[in-house]
C-alpha atoms as a PDB file:
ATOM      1  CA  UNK A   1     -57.842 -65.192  88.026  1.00  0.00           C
ATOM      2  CA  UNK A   2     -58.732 -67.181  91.534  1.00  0.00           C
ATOM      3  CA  UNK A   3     -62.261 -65.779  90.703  1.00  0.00           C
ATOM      4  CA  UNK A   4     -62.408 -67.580  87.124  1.00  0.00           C
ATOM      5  CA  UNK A   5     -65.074 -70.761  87.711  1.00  0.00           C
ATOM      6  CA  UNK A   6     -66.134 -71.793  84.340  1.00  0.00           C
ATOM      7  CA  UNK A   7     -64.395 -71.705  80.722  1.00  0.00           C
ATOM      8  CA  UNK A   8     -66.471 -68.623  79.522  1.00  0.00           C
ATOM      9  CA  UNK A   9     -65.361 -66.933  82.995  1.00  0.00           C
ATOM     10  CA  UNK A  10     -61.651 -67.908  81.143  1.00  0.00           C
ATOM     11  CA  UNK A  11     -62.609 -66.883  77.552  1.00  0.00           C
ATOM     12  CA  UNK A  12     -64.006 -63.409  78.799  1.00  0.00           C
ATOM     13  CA  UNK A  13     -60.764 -62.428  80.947  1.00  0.00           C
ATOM     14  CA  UNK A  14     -58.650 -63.071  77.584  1.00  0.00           C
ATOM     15  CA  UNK A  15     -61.245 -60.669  75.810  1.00  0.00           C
ATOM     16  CA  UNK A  16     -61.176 -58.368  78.809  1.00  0.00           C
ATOM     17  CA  UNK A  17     -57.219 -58.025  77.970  1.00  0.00           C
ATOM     18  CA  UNK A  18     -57.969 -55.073  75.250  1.00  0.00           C
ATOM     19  CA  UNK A  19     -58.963 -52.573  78.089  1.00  0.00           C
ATOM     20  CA  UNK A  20     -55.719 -52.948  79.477  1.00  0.00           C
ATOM     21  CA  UNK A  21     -53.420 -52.006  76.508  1.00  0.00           C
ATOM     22  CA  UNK A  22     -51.810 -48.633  76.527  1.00  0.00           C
ATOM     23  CA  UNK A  23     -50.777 -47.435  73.187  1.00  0.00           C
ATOM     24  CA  UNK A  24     -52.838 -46.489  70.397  1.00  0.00           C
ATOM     25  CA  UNK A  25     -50.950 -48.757  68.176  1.00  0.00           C
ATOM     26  CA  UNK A  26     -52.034 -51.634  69.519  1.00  0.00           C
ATOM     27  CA  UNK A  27     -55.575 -50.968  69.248  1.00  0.00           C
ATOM     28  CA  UNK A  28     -54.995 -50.288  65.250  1.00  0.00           C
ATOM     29  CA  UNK A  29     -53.341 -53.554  65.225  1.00  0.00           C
ATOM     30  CA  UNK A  30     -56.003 -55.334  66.668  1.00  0.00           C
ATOM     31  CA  UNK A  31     -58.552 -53.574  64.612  1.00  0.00           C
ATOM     32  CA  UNK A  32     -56.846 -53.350  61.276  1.00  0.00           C
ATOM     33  CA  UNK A  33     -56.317 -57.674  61.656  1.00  0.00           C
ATOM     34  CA  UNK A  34     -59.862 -58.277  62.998  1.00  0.00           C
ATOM     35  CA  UNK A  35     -58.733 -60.111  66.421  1.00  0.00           C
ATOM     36  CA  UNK A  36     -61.835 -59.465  68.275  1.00  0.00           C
ATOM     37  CA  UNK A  37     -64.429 -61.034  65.854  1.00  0.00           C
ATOM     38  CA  UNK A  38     -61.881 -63.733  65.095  1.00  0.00           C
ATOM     39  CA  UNK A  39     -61.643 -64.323  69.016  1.00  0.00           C
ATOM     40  CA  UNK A  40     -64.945 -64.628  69.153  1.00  0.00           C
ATOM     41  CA  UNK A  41     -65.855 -66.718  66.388  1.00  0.00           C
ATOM     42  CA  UNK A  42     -63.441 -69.614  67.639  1.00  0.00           C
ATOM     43  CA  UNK A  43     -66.751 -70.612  69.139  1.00  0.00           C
ATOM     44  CA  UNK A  44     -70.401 -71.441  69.435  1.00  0.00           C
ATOM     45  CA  UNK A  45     -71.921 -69.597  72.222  1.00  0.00           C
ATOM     46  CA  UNK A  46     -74.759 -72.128  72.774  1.00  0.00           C
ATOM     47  CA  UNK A  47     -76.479 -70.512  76.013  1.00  0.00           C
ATOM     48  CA  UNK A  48     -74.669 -67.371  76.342  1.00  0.00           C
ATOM     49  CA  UNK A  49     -75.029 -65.980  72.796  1.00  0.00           C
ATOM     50  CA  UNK A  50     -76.899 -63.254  73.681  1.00  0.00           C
ATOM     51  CA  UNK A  51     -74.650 -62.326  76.293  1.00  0.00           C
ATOM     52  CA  UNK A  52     -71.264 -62.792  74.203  1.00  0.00           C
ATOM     53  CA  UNK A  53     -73.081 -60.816  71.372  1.00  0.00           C
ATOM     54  CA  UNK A  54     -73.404 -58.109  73.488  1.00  0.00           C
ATOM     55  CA  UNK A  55     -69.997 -58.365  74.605  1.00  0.00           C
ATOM     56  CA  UNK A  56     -68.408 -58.774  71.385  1.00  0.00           C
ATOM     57  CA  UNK A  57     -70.379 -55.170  70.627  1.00  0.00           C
ATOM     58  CA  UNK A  58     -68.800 -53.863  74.075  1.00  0.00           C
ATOM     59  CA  UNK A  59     -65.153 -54.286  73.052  1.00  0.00           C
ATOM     60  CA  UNK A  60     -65.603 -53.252  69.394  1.00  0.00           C
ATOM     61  CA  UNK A  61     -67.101 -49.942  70.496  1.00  0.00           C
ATOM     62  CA  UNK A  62     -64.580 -49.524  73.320  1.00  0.00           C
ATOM     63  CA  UNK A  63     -61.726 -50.420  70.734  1.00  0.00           C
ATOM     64  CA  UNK A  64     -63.072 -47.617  67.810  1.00  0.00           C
ATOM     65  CA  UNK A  65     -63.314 -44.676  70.681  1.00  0.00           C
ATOM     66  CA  UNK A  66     -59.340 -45.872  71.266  1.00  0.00           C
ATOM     67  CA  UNK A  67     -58.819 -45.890  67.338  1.00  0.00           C
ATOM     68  CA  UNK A  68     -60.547 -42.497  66.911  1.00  0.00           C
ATOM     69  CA  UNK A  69     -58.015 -40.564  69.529  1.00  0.00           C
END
């Protein structure tokens, strides 16, 4: 977290908490409620959207390969 500079460098390390959840449970949970897309619809992205679109793409596909198991 020393590494964190800016407030997207914040917002993507509380994204970046899905890849470190160990039960398949939790990944239904968080896909059956929508948490991702609500996560990242709190906001904007103004001069990153591309990059947060991408993302947001990144951790849906990495949470449905953890829902399929």
């Amino acid at each position: 977290s020393k590494d964190r500079k800016t407030g997207i460098d914040i917002w993507i390390s509380y994204i970046a908490f899905v890849y470190g959840l160990e039960f398949k449970c939790s990944y239904d949970l968080i896909r059956k409620n929508d948490y991702i897309n609500k996560l990242f619809d709190r906001f904007d992205y103004v001069y990153d959207n591309e990059k947060m679109s991408a993302l947001r793409k990144e951790v849906l596909l990495f949470l449905e390969t953890k829902v399929e198991r």
